[in-house]
N, C-alpha and C. Protein backbone atom coordinates (compact mmCIF):
# COMPACT_ATOMS: atom_id res chain seq x y z
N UNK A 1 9.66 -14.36 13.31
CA UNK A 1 9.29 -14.49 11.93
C UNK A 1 9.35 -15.94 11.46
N UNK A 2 10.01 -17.07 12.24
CA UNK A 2 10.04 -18.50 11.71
C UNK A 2 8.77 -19.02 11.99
N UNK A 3 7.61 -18.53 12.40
CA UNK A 3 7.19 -19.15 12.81
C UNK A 3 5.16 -18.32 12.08
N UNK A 4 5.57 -17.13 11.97
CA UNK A 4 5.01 -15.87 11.15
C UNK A 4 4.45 -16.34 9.78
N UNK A 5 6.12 -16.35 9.17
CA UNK A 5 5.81 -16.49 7.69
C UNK A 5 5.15 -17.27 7.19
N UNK A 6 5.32 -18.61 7.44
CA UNK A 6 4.25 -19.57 6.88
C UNK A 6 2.91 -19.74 7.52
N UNK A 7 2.79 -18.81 8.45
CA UNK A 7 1.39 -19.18 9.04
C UNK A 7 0.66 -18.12 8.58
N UNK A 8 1.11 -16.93 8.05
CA UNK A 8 0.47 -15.74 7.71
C UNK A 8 0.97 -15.72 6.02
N UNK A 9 1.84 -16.26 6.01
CA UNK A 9 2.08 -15.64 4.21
C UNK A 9 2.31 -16.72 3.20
N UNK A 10 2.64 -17.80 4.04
CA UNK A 10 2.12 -19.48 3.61
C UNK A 10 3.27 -20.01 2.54
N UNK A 11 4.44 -19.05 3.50
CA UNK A 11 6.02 -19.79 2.69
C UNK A 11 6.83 -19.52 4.03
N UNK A 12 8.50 -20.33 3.33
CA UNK A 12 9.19 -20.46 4.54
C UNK A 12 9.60 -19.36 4.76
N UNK A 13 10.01 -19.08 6.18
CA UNK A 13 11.07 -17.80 6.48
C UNK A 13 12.13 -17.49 6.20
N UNK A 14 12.87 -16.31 6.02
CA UNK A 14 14.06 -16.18 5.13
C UNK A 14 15.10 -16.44 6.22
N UNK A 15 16.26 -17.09 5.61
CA UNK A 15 17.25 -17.47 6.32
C UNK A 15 17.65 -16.53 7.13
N UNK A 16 18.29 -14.73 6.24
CA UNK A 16 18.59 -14.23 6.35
C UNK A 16 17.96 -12.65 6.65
N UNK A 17 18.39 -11.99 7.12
CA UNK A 17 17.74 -10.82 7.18
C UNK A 17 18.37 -9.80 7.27
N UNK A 18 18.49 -8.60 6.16
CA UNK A 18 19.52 -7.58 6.72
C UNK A 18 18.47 -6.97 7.39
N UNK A 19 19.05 -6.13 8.02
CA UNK A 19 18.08 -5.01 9.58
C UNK A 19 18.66 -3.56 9.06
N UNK A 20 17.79 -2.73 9.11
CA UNK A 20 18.54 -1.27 9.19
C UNK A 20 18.14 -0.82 10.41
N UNK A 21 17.83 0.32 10.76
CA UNK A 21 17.33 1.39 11.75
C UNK A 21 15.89 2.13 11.36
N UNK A 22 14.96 1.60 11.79
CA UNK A 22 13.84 2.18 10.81
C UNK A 22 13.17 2.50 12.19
N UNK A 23 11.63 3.55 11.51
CA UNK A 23 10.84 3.76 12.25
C UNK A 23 10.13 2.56 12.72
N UNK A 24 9.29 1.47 12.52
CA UNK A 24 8.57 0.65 12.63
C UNK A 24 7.22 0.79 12.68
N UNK A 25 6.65 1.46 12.43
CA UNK A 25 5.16 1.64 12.17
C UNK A 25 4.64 3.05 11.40
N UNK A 26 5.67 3.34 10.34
CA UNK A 26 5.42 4.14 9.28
C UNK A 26 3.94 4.46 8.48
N UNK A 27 3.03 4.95 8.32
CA UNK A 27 1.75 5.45 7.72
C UNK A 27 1.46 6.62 7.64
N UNK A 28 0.62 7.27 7.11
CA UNK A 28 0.34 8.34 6.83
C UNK A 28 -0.06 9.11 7.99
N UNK A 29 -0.54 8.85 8.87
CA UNK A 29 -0.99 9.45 10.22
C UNK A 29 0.30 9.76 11.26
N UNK A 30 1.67 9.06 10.66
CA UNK A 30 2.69 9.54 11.39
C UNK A 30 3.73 9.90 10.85
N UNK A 31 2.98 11.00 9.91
CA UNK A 31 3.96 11.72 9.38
C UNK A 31 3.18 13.20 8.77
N UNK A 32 3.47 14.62 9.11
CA UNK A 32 3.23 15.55 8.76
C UNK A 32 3.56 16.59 7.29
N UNK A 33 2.73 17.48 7.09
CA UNK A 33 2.96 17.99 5.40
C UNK A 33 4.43 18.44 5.64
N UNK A 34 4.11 19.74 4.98
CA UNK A 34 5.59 20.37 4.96
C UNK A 34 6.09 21.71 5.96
N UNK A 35 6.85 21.19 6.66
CA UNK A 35 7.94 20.75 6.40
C UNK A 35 7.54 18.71 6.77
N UNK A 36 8.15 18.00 5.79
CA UNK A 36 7.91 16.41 6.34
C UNK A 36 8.80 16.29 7.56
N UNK A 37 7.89 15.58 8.49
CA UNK A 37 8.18 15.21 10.15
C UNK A 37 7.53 13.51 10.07
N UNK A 38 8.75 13.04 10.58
CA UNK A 38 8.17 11.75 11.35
C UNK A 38 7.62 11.56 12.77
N UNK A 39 6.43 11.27 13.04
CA UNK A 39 6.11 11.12 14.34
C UNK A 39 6.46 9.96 15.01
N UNK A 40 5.78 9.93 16.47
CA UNK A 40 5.23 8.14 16.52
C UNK A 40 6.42 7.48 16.75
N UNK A 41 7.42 7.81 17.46
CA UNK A 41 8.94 6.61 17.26
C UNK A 41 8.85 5.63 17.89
N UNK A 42 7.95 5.64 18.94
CA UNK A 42 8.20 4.55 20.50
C UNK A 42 8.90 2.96 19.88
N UNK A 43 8.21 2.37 18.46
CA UNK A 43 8.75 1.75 17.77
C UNK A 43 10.06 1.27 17.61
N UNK A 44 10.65 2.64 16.95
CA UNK A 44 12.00 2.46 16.20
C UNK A 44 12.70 1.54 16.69
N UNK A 45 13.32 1.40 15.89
CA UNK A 45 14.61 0.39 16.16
C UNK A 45 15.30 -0.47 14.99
N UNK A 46 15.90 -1.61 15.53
CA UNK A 46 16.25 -2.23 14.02
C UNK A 46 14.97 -3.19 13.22
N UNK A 47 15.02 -2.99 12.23
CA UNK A 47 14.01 -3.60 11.63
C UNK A 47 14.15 -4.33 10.03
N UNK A 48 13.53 -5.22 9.29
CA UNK A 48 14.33 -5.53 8.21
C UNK A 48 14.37 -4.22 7.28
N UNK A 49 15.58 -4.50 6.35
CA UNK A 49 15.35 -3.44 5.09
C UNK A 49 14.30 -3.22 4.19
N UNK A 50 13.73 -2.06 4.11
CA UNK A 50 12.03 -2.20 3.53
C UNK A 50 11.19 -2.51 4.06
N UNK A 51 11.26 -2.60 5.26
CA UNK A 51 10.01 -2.57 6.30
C UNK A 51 9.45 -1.23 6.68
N UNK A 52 9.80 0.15 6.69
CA UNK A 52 9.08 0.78 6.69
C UNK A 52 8.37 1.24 5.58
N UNK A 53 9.06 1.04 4.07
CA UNK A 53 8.40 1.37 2.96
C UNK A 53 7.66 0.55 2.66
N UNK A 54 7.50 -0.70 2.82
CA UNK A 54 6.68 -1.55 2.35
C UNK A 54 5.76 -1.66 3.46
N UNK A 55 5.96 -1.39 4.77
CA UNK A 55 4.95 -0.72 5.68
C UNK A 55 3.72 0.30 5.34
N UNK A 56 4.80 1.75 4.54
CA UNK A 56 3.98 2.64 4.67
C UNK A 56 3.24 2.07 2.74
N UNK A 57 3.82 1.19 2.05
CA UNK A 57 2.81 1.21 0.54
C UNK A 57 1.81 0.06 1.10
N UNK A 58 1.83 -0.80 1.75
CA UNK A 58 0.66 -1.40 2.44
C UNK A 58 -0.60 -0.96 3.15
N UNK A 59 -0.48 0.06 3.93
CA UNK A 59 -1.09 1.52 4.53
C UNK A 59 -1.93 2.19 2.78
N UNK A 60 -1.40 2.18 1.91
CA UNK A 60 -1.57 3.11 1.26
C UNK A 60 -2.75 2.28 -0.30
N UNK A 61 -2.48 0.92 0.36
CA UNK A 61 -3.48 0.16 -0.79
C UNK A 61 -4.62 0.40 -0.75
N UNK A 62 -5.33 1.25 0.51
CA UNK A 62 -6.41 1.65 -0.26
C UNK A 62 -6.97 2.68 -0.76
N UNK A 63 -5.66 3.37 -1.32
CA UNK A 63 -5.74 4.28 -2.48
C UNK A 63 -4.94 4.26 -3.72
N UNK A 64 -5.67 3.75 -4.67
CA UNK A 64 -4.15 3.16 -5.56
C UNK A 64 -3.36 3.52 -6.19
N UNK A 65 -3.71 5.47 -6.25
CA UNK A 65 -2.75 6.22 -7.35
C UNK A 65 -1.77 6.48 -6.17
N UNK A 66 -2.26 6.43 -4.71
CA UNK A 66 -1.06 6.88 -3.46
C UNK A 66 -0.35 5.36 -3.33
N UNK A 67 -0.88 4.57 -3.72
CA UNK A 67 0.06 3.08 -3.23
C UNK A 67 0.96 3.27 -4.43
N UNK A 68 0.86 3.52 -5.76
CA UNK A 68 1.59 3.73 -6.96
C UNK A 68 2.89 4.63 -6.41
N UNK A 69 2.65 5.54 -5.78
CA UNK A 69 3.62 6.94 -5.99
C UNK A 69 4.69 6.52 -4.85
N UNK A 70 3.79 5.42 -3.88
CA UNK A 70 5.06 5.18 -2.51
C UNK A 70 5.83 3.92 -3.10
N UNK A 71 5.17 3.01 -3.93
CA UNK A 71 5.79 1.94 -4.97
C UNK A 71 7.04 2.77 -5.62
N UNK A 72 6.19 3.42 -6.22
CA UNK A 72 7.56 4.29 -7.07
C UNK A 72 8.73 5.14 -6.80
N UNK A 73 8.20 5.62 -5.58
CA UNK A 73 9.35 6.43 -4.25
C UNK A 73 10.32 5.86 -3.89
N UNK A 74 9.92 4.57 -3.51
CA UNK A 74 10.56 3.71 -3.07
C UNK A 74 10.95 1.97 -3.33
N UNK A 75 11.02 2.16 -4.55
CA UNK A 75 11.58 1.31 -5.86
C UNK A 75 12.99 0.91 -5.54
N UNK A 76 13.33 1.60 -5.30
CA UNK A 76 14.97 1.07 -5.33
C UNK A 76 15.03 0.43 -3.86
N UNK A 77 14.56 0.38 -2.59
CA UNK A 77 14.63 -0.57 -1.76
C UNK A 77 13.45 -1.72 -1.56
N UNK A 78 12.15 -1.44 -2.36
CA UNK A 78 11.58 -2.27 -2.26
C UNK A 78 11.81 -3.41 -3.51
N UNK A 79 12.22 -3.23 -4.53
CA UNK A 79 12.47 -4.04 -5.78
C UNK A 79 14.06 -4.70 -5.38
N UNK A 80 14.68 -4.50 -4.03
CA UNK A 80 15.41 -5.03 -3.89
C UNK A 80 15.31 -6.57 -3.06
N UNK A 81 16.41 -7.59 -3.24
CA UNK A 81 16.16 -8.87 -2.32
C UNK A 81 16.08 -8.55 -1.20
N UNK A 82 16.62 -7.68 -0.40
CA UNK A 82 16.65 -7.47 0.85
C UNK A 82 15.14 -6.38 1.24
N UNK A 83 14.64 -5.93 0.01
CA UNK A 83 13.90 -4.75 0.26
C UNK A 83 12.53 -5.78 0.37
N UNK A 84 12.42 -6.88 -0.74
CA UNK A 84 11.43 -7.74 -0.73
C UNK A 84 10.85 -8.20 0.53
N UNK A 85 12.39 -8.78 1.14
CA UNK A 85 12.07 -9.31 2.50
C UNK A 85 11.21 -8.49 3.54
N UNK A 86 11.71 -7.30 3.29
CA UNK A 86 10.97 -6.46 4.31
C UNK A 86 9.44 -6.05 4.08
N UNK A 87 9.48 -5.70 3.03
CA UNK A 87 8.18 -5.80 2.56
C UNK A 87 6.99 -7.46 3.19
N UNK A 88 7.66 -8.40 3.20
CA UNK A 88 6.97 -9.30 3.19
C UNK A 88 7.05 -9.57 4.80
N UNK A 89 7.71 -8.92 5.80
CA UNK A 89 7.65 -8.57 7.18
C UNK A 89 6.69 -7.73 7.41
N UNK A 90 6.29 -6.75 6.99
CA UNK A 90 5.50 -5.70 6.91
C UNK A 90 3.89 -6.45 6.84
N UNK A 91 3.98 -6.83 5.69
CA UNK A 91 2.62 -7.72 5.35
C UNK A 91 2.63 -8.68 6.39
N UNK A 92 3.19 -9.43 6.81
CA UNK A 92 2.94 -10.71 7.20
C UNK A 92 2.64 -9.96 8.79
N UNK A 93 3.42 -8.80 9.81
CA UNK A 93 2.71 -8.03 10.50
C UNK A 93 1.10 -7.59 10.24
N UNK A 94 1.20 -7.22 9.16
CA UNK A 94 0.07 -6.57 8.87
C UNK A 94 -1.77 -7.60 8.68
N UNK A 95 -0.69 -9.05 8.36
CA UNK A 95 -2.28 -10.25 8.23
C UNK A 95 -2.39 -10.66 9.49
N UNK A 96 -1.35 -10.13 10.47
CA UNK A 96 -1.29 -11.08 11.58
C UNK A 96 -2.77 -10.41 12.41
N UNK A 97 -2.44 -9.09 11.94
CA UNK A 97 -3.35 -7.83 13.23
C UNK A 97 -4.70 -8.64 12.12
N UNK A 98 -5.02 -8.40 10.64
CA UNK A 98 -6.39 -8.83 10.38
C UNK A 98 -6.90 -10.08 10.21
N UNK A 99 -5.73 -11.00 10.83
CA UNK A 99 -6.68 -12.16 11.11
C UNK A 99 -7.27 -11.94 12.84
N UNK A 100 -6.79 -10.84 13.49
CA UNK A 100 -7.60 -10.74 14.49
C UNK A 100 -9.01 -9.72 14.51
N UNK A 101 -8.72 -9.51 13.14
CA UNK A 101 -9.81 -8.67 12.77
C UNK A 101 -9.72 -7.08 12.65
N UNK A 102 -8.34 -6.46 12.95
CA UNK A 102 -8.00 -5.46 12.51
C UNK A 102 -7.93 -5.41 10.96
N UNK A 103 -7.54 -4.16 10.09
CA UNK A 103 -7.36 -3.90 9.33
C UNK A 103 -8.63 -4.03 8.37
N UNK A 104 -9.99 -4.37 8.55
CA UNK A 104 -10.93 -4.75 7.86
C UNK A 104 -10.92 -4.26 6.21
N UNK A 105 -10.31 -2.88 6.19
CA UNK A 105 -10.77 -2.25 5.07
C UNK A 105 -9.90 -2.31 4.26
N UNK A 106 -8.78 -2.61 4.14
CA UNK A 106 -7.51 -3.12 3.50
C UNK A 106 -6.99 -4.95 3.41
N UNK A 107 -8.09 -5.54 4.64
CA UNK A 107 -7.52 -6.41 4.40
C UNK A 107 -7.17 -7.53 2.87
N UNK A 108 -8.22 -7.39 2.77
CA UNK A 108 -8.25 -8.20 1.52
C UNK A 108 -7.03 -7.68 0.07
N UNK A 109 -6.44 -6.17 0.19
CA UNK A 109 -5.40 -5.95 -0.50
C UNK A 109 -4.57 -6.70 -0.20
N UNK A 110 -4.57 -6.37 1.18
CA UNK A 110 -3.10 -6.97 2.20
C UNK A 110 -2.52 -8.47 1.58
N UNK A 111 -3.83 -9.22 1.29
CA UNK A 111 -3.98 -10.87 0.94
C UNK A 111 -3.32 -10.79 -0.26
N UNK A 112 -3.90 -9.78 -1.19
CA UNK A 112 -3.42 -9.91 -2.75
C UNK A 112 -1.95 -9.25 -2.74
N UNK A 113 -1.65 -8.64 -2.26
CA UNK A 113 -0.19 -8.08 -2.09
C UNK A 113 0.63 -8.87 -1.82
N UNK A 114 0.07 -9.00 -0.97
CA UNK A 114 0.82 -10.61 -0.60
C UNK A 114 0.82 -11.76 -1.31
N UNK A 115 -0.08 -12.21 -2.17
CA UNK A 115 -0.17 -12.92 -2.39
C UNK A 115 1.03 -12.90 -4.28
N UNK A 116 0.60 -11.38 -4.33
CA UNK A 116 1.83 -10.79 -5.88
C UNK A 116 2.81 -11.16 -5.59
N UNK A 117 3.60 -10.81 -4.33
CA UNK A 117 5.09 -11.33 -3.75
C UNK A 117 5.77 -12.56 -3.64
N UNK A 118 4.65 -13.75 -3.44
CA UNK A 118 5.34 -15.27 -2.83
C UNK A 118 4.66 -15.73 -3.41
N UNK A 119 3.00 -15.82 -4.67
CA UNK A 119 2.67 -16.33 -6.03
C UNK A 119 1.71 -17.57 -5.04
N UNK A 120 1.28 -17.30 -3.92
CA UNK A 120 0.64 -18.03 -2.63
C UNK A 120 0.12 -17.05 -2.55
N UNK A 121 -1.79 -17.92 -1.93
CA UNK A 121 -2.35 -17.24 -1.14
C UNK A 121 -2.41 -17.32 0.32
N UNK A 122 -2.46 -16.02 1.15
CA UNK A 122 -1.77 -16.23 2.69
C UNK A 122 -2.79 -17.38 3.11
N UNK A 123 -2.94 -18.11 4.24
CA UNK A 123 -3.38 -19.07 4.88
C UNK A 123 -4.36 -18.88 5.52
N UNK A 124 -4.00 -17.80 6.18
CA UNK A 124 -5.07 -17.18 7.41
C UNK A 124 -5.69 -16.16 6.53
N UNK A 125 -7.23 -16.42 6.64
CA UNK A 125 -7.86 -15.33 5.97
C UNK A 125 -8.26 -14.47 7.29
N UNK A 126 -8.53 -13.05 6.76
CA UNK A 126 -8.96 -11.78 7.40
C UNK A 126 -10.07 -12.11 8.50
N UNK A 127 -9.92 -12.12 9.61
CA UNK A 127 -12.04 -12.19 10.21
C UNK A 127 -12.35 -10.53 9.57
N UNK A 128 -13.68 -10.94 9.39
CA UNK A 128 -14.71 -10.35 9.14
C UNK A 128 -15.49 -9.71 10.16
């Protein structure tokens, strides 16, 4: 991530980082109705705090009453300092894949999301 952040989100890296135990690649496709099931673990592991929620409301920008409801779900770790951070791990994963040209259809949220968080626009724009 020292090396991530400013090249994808166009500020420095955080000193610090708390880590929890998270899934690591949280979205809607890996996770089932009801009863709710997480799929998909090969991932898991430690990861920052708010990296999977700010994972899965990044996933979800391009629908905005569903990016609202996972914002609001998960308010209390993403509105946190430590929750921020993760969030901005998440994204800065997430510009890394569409500056290779993944993510096409979100990318440009991805930019502005990012760009709401650190008041910068990321560096690396999306290929097209």
């Amino acid at each position: 991530m020292r090396r991530s952040f400013p090249l994808f989100l166009g500020i420095g890296a955080p000193e610090r980082i708390e880590r929890a135990t998270g899934h690591a690649d949280l979205h809607r496709a890996n996770l089932t109705g009801t009863p709710l099931t997480v799929m998909d673990r090969e991932r898991r592991g430690s990861v920052p705090v708010g990296f999977d929620a700010g994972l899965l409301h990044a996933y979800s920008l391009r629908v905005p009453d569903a990016a609202a409801r996972v914002r609001a779900g998960f308010s209390h770790v993403l509105d946190s300092p430590a929750g921020r951070i993760g969030e901005l791990a998440a994204l800065c994963e997430m510009l890394q894949s569409a500056a290779r040209g993944e993510y096409a259809g979100i990318a440009d949220a991805l930019m502005a999301r990012a760009q709401a968080l650190t008041g910068r626009r990321p560096p690396v724009p999306p290929q097209r």
